[in-house]
C-alpha atoms as a PDB file:
ATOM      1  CA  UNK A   1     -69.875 -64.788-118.331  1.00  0.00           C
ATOM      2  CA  UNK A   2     -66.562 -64.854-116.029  1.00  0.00           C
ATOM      3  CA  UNK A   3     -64.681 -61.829-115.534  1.00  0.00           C
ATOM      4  CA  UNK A   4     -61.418 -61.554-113.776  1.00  0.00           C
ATOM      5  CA  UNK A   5     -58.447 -59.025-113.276  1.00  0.00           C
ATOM      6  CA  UNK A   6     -55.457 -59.425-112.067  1.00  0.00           C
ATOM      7  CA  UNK A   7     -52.417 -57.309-111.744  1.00  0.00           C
ATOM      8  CA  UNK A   8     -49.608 -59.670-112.588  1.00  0.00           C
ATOM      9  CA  UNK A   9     -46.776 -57.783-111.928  1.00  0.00           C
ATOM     10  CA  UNK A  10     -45.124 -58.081-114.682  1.00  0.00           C
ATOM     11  CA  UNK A  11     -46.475 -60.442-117.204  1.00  0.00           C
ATOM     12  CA  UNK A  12     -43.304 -61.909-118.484  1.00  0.00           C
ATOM     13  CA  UNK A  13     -42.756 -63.452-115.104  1.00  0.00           C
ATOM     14  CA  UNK A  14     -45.592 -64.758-114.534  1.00  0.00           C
ATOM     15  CA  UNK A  15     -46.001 -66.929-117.766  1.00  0.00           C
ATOM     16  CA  UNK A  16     -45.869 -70.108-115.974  1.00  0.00           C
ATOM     17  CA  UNK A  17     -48.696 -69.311-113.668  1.00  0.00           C
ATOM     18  CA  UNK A  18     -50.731 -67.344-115.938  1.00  0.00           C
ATOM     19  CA  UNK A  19     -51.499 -69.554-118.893  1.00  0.00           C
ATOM     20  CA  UNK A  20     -52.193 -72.908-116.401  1.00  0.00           C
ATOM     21  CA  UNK A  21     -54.682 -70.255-114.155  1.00  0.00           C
ATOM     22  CA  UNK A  22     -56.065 -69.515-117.550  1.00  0.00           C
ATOM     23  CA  UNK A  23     -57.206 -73.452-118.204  1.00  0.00           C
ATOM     24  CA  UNK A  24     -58.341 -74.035-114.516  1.00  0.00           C
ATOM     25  CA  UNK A  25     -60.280 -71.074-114.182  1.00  0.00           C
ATOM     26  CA  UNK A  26     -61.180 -70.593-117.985  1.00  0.00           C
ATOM     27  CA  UNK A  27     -62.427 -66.813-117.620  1.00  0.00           C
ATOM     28  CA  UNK A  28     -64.214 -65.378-120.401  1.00  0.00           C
ATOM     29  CA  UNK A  29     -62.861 -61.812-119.755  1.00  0.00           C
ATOM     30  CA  UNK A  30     -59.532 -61.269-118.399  1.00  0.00           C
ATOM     31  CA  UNK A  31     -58.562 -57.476-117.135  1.00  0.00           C
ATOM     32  CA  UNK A  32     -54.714 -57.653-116.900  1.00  0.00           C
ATOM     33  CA  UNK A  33     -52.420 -55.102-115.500  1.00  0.00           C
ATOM     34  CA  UNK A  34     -48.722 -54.345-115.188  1.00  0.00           C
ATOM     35  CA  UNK A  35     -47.897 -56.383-117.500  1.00  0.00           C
ATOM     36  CA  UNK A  36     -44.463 -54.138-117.871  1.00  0.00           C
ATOM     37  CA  UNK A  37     -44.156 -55.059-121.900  1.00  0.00           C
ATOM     38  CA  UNK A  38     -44.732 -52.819-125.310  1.00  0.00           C
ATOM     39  CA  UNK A  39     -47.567 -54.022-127.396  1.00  0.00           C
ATOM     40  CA  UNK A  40     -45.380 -56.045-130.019  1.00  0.00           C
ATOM     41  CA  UNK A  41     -43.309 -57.973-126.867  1.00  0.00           C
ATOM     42  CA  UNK A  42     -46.891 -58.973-125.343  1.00  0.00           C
ATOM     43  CA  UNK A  43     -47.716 -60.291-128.631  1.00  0.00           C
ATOM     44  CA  UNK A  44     -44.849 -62.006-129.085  1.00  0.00           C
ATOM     45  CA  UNK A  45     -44.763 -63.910-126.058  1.00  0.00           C
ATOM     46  CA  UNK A  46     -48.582 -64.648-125.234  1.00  0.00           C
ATOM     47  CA  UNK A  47     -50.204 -64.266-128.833  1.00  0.00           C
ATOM     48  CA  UNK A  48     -50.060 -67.922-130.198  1.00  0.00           C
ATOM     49  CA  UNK A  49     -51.167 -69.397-126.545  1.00  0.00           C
ATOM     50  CA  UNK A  50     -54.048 -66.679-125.861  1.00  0.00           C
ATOM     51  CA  UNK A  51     -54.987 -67.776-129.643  1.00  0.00           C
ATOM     52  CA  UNK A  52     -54.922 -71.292-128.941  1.00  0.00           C
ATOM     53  CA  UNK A  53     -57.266 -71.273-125.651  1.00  0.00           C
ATOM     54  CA  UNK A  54     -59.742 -69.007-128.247  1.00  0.00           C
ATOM     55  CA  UNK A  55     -58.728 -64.945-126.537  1.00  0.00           C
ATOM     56  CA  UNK A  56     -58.754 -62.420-128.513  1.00  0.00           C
ATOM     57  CA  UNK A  57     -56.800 -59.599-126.680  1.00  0.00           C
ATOM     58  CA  UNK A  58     -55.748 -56.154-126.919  1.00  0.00           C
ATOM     59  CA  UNK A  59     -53.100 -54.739-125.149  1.00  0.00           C
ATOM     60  CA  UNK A  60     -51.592 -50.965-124.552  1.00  0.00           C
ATOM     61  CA  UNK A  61     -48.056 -50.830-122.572  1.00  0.00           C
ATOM     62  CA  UNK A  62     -44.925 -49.017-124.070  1.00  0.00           C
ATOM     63  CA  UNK A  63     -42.447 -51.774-122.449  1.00  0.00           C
ATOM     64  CA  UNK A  64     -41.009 -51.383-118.939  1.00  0.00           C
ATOM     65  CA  UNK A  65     -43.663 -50.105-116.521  1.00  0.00           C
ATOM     66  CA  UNK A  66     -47.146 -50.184-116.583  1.00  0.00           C
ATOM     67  CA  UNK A  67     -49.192 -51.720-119.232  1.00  0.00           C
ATOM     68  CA  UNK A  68     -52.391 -53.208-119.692  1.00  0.00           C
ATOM     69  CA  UNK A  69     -54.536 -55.858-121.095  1.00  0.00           C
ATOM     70  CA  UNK A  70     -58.301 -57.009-122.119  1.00  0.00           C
ATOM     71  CA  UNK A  71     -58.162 -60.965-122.947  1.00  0.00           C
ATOM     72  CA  UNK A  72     -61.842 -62.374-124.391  1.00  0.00           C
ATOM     73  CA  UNK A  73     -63.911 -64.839-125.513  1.00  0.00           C
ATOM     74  CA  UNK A  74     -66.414 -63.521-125.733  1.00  0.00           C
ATOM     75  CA  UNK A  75     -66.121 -60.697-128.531  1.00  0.00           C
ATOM     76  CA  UNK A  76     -63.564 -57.886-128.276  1.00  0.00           C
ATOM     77  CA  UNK A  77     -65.108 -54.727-130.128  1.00  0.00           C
ATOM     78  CA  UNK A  78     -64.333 -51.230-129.912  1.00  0.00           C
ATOM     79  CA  UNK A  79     -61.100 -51.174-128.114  1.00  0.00           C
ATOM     80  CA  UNK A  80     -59.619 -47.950-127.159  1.00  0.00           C
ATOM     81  CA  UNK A  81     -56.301 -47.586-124.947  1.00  0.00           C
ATOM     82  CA  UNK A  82     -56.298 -44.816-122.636  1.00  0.00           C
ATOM     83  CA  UNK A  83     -59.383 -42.123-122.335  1.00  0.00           C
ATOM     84  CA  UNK A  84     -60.570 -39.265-122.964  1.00  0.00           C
ATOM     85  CA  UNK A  85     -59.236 -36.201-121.075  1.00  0.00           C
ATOM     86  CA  UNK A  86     -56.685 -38.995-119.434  1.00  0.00           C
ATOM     87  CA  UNK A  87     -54.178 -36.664-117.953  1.00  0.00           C
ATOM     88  CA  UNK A  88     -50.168 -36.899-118.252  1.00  0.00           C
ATOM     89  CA  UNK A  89     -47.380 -37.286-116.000  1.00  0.00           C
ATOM     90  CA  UNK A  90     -43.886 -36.300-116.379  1.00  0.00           C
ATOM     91  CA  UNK A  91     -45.472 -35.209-119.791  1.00  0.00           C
ATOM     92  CA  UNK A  92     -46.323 -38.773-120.638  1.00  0.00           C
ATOM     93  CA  UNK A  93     -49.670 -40.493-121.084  1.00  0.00           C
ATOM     94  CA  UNK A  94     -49.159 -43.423-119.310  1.00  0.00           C
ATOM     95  CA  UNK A  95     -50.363 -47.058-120.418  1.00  0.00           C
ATOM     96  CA  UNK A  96     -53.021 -47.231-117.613  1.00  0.00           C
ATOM     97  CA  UNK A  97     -55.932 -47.669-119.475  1.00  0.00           C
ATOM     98  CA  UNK A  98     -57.560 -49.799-122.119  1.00  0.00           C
ATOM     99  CA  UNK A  99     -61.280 -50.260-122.556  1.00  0.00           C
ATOM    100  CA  UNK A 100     -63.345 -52.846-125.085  1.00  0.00           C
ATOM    101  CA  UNK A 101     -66.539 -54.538-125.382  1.00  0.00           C
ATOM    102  CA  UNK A 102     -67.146 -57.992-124.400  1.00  0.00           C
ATOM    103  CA  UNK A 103     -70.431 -59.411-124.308  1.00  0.00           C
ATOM    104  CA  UNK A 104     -72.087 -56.871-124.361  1.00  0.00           C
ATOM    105  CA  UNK A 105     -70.613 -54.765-120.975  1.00  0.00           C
ATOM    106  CA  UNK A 106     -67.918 -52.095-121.724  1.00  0.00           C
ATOM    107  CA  UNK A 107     -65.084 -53.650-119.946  1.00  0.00           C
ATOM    108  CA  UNK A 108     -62.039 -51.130-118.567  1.00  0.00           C
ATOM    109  CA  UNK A 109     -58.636 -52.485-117.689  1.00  0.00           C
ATOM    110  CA  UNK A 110     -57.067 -50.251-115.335  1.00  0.00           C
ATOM    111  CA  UNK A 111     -54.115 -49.533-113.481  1.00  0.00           C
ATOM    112  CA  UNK A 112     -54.675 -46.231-111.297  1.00  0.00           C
ATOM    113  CA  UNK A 113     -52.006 -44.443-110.538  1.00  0.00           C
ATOM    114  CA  UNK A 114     -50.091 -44.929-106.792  1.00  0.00           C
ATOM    115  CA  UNK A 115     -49.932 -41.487-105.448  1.00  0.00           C
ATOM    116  CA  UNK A 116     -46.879 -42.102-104.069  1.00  0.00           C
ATOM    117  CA  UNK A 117     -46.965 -40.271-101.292  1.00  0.00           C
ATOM    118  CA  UNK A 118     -49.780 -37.931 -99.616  1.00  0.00           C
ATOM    119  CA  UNK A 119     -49.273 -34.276-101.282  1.00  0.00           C
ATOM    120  CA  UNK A 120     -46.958 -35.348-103.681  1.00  0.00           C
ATOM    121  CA  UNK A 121     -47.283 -34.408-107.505  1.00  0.00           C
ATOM    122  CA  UNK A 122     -47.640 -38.214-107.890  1.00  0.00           C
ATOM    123  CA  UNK A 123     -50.896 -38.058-105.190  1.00  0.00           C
ATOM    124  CA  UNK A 124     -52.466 -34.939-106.997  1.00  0.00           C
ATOM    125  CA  UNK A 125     -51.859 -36.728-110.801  1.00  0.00           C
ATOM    126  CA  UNK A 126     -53.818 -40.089-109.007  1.00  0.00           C
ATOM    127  CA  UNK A 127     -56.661 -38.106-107.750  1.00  0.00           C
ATOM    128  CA  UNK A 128     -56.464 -35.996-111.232  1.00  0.00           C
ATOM    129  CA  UNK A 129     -56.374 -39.231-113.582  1.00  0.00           C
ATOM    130  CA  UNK A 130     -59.231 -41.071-111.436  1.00  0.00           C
ATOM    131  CA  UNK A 131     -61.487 -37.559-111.433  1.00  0.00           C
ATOM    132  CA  UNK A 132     -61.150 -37.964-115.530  1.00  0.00           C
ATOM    133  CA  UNK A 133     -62.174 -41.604-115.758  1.00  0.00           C
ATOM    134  CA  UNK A 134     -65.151 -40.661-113.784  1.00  0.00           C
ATOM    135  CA  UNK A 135     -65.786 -38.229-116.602  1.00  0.00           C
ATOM    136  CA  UNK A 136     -65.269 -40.364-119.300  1.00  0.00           C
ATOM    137  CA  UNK A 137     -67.223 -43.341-118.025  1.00  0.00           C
ATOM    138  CA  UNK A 138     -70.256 -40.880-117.338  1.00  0.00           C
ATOM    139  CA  UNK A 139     -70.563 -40.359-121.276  1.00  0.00           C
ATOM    140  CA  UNK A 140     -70.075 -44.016-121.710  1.00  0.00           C
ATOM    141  CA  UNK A 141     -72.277 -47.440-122.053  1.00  0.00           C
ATOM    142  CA  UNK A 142     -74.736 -47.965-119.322  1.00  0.00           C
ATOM    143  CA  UNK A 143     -74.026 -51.842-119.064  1.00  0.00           C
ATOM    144  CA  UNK A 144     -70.115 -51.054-117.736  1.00  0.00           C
ATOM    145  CA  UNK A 145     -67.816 -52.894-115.677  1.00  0.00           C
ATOM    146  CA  UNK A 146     -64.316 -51.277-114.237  1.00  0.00           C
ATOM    147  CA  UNK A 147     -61.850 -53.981-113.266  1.00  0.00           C
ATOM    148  CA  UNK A 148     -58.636 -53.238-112.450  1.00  0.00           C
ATOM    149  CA  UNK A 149     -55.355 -52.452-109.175  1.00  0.00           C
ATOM    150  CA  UNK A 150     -57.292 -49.062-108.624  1.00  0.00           C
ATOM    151  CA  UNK A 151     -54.823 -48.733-105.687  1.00  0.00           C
ATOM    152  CA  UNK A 152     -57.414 -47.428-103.252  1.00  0.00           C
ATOM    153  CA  UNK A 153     -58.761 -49.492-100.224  1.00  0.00           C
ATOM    154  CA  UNK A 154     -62.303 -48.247-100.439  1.00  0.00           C
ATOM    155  CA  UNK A 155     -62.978 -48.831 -96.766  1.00  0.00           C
ATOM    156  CA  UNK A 156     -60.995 -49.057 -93.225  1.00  0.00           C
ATOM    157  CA  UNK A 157     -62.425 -52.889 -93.063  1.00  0.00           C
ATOM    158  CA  UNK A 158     -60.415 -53.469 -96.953  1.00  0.00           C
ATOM    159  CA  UNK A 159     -57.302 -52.963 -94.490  1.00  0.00           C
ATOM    160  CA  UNK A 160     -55.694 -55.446 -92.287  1.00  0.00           C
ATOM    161  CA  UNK A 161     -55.220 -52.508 -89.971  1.00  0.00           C
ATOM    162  CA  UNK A 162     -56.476 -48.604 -90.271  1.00  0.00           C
ATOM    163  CA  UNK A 163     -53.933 -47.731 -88.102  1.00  0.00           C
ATOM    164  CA  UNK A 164     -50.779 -49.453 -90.005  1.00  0.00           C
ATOM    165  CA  UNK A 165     -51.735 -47.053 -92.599  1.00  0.00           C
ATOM    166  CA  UNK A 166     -52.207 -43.335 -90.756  1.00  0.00           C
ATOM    167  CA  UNK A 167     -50.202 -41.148 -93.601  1.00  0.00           C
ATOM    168  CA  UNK A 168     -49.531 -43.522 -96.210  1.00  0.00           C
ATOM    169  CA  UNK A 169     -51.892 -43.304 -99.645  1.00  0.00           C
ATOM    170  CA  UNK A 170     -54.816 -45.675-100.943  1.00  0.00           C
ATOM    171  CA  UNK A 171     -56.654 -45.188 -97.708  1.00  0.00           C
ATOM    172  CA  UNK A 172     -56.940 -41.286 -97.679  1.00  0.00           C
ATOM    173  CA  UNK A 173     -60.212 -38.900 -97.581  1.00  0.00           C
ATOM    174  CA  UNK A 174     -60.227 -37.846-100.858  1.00  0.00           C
ATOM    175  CA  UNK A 175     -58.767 -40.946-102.640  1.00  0.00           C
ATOM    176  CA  UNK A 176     -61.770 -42.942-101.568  1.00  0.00           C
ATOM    177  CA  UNK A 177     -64.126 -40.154-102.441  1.00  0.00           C
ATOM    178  CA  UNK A 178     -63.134 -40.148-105.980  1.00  0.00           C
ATOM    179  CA  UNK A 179     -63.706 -44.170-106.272  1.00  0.00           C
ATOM    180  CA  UNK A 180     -66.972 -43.207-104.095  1.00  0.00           C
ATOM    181  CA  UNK A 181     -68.287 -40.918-106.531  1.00  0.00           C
ATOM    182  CA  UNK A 182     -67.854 -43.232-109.464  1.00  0.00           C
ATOM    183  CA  UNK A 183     -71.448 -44.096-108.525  1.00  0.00           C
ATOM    184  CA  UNK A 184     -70.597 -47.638-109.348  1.00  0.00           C
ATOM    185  CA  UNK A 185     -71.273 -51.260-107.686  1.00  0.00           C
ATOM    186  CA  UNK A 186     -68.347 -52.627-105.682  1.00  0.00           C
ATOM    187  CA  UNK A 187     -69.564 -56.273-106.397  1.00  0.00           C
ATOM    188  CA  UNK A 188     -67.284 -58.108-104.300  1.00  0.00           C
ATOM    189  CA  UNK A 189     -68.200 -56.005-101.199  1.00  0.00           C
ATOM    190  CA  UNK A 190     -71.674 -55.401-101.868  1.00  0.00           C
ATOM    191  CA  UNK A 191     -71.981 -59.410-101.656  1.00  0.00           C
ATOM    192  CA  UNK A 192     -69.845 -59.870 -99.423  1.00  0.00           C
ATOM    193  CA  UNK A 193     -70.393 -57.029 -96.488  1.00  0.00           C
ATOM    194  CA  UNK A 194     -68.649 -57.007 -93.639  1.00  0.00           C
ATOM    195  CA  UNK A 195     -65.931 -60.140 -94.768  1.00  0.00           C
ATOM    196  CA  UNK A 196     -62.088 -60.209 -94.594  1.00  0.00           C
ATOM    197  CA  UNK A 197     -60.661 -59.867 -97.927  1.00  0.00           C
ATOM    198  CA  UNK A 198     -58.324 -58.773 -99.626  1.00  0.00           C
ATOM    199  CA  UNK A 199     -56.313 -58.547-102.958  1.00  0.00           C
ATOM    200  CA  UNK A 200     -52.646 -57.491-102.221  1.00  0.00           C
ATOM    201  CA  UNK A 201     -50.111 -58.634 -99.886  1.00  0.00           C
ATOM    202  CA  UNK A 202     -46.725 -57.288 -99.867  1.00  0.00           C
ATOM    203  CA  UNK A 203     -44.097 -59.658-100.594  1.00  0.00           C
ATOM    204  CA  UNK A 204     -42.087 -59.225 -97.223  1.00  0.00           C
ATOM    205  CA  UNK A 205     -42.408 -60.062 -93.667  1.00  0.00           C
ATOM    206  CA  UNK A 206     -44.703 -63.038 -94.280  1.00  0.00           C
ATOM    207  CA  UNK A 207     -47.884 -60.794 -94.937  1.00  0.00           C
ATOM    208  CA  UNK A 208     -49.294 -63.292 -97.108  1.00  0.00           C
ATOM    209  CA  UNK A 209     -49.151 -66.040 -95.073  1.00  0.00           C
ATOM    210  CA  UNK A 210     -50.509 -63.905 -91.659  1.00  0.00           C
ATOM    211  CA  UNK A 211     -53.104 -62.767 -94.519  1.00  0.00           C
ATOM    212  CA  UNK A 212     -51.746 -58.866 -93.954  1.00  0.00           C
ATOM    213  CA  UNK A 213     -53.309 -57.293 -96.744  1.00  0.00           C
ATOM    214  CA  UNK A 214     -55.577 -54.744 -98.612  1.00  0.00           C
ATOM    215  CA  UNK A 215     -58.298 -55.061-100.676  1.00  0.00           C
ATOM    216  CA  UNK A 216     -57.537 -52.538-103.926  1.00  0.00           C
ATOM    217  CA  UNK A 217     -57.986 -54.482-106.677  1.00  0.00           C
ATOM    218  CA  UNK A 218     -61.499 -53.868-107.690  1.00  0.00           C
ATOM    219  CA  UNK A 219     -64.831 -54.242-109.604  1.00  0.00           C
ATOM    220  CA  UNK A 220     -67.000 -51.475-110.239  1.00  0.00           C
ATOM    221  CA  UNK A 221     -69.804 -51.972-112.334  1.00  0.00           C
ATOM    222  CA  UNK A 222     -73.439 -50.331-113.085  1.00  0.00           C
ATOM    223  CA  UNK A 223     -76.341 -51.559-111.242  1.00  0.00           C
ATOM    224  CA  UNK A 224     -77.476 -53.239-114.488  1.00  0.00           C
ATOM    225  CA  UNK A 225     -74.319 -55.661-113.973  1.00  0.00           C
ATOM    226  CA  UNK A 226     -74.136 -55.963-110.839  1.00  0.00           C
ATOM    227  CA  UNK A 227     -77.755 -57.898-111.125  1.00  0.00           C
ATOM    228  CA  UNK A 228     -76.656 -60.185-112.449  1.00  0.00           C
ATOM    229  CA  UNK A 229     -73.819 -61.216-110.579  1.00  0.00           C
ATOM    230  CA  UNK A 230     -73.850 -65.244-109.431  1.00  0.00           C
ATOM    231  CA  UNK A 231     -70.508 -64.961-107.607  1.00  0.00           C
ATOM    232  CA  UNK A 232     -67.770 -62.422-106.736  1.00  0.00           C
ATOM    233  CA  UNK A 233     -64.187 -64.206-104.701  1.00  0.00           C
ATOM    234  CA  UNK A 234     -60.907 -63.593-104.555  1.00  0.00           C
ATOM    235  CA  UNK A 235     -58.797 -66.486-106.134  1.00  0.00           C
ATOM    236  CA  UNK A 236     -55.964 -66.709-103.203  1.00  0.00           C
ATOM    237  CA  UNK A 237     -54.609 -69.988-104.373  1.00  0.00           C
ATOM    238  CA  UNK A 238     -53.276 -68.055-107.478  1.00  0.00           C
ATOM    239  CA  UNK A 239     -51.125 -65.941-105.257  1.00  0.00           C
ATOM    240  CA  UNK A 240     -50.042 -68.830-103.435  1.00  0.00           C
ATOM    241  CA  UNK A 241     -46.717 -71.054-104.385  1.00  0.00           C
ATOM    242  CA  UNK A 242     -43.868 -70.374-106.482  1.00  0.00           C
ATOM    243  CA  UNK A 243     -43.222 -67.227-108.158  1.00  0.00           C
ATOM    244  CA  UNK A 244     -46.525 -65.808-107.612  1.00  0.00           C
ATOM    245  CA  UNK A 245     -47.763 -61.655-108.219  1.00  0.00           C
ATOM    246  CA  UNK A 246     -48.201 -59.879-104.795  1.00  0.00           C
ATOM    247  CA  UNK A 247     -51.792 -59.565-105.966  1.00  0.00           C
ATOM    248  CA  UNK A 248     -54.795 -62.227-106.735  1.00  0.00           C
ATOM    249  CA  UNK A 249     -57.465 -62.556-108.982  1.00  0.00           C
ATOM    250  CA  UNK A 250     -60.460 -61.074-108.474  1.00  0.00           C
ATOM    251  CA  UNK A 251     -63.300 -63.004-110.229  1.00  0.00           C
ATOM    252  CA  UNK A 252     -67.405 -62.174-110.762  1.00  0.00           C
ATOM    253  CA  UNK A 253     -69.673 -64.493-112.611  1.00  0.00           C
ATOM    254  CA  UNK A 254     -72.343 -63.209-114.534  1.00  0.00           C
ATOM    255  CA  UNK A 255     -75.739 -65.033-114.529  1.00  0.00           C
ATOM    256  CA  UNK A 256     -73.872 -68.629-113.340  1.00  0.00           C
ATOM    257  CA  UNK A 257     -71.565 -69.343-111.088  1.00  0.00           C
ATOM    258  CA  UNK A 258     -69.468 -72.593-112.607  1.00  0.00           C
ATOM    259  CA  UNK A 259     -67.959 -72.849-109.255  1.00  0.00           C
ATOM    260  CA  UNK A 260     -70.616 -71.985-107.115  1.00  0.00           C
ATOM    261  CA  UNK A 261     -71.067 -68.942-104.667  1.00  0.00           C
ATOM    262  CA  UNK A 262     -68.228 -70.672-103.152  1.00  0.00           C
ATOM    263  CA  UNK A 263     -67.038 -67.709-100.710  1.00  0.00           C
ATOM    264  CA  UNK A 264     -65.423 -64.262-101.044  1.00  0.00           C
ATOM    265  CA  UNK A 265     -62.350 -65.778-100.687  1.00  0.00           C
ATOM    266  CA  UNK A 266     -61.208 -69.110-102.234  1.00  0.00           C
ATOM    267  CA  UNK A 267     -58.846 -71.057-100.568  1.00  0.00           C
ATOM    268  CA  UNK A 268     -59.411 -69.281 -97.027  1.00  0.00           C
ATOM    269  CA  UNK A 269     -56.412 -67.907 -95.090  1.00  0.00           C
ATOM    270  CA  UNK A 270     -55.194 -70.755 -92.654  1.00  0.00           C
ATOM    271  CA  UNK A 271     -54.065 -68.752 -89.761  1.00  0.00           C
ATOM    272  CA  UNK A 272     -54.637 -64.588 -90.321  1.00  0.00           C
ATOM    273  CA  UNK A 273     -52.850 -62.493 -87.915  1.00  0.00           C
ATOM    274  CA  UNK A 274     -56.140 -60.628 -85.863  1.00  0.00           C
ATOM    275  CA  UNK A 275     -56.506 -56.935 -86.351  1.00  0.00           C
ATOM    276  CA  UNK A 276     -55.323 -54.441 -83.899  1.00  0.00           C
ATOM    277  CA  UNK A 277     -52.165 -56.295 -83.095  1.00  0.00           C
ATOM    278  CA  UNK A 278     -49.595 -53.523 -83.734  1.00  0.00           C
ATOM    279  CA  UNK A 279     -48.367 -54.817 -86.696  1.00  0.00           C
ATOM    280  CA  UNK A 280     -46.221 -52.459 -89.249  1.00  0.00           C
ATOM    281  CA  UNK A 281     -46.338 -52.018 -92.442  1.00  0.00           C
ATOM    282  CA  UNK A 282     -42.935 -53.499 -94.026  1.00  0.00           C
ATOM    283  CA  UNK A 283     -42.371 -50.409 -96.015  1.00  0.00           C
ATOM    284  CA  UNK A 284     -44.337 -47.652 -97.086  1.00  0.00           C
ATOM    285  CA  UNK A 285     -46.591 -48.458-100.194  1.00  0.00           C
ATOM    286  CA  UNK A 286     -45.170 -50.005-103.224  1.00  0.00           C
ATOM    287  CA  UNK A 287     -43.329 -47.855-105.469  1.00  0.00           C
ATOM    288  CA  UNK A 288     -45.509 -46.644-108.225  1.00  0.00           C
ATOM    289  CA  UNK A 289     -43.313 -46.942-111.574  1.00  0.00           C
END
């Protein structure tokens, strides 16, 4: 079984790369986030394709900002948006979270909050919301898989540069500790110790192409999945070209690897700008809508 997220950045956008990545890869899970559309609008525009290349999906977003998806083919049973206990913001609960079965692992979708800034209310709702998934998925399924932007960089070596990012969020003591204390496999790392990769890029200043990035979009499963991983990589050619999301696809095969364990990151950067070089961040963190 293939399972992938992605944040897409905004789903409607990225129609003409999704549904093509879809064929070429042909994932039998797909964890999608940001989509940025209500339920009825995602239906409406993906529905008869996702039908046609045999998904099921289930999607929670209330239009705009946020929103998330679970695309399978390989059963799609229980689903439940959100979580228990999830916590609100602004007095909203936030489409951030949607959850289903698929072959037989319980499969969460998840787009974890920014933080914003370091002490902001923003900051204390992320390390709130992520303490109350960990309390949900305790109670849960054993066999369980979280895939999702969790916007933390687990480790200094999931940065192009520790010091680029001395104040800013995703890297911070206490973020990491909460994604620590999940308890959980981080497949791609655990196979892959030690490697440069990562997930995001931001879209300015040519930090794709120098390969100036972090590593926060994850997947965190139980020990009884992570077994039976064949293969864990980062699909870089899907954030390459024209109108691409600032993040890739993170995909882990279960029990075969159609591709092979081809790498931890698939097509290689060409020409990656070295650590400790003194580059800046173009901005502070992305804006967290």
């Amino acid at each position: 079984m293939r399972i992938a997220t992605w944040n897409v950045n905004s789903v409607r956008m990225r129609v003409p790369r999704l549904l093509p990545w879809l064929q070429q890869r042909r994932p039998d899970v797909v964890c999608l986030q940001e989509t940025k559309l209500s339920d009825a609008a995602f239906a409406d525009l993906l529905g008869e394709q996702l039908d046609g290349l045999g998904y099921r999906f289930a999607h929670h977003g209330h239009g705009q900002w946020n929103g998330v998806a679970i695309l399978s083919r390989v059963g799609l049973d229980e689903v439940t948006p959100d979580f228990e206990g999830q916590p609100e913001y602004a007095g909203v609960v936030e489409a951030r979270a949607i959850s289903a079965t698929c072959g037989g692992v319980r499969v969460h979708s998840l787009y974890v909050p920014n933080g914003r800034t370091v002490g902001s209310d923003h900051y204390d709702y992320k390390l709130a919301w992520l303490d109350a998934l960990r309390a949900a998925v305790a109670t849960g399924p054993a066999h369980v898989a979280l895939c999702g932007d969790m916007n933390v960089a687990p480790a200094d070596a999931d940065v192009f540069d520790p010091a680029a990012y001395i104040g800013q969020t995703h890297v911070t003591g206490p973020e990491r500790d909460r994604i620590a204390a999940f308890g959980l496999v981080d497949v791609v790392r655990e196979r892959w110790p030690g490697e440069r990769v990562f997930t995001y890029w931001d879209y300015r200043a040519g930090m794709f192409h120098k390969d100036l990035g972090m590593r926060i979009d994850l997947v965190l499963t139980s020990r009884s999945v992570a077994d039976r991983v064949a293969a864990a990589w980062v699909d870089r050619q899907a954030r390459k070209g024209s109108g691409p999301s600032d993040h890739a696809p993170v995909i882990v095969d279960l029990d075969s690897a159609p591709d092979g364990d081809i790498g931890p990151v698939v097509p290689p950067p060409s020409n990656p700008v070295k650590r400790g070089r003194g580059v800046r961040l173009p901005q502070a963190p992305r804006p967290d809508k």
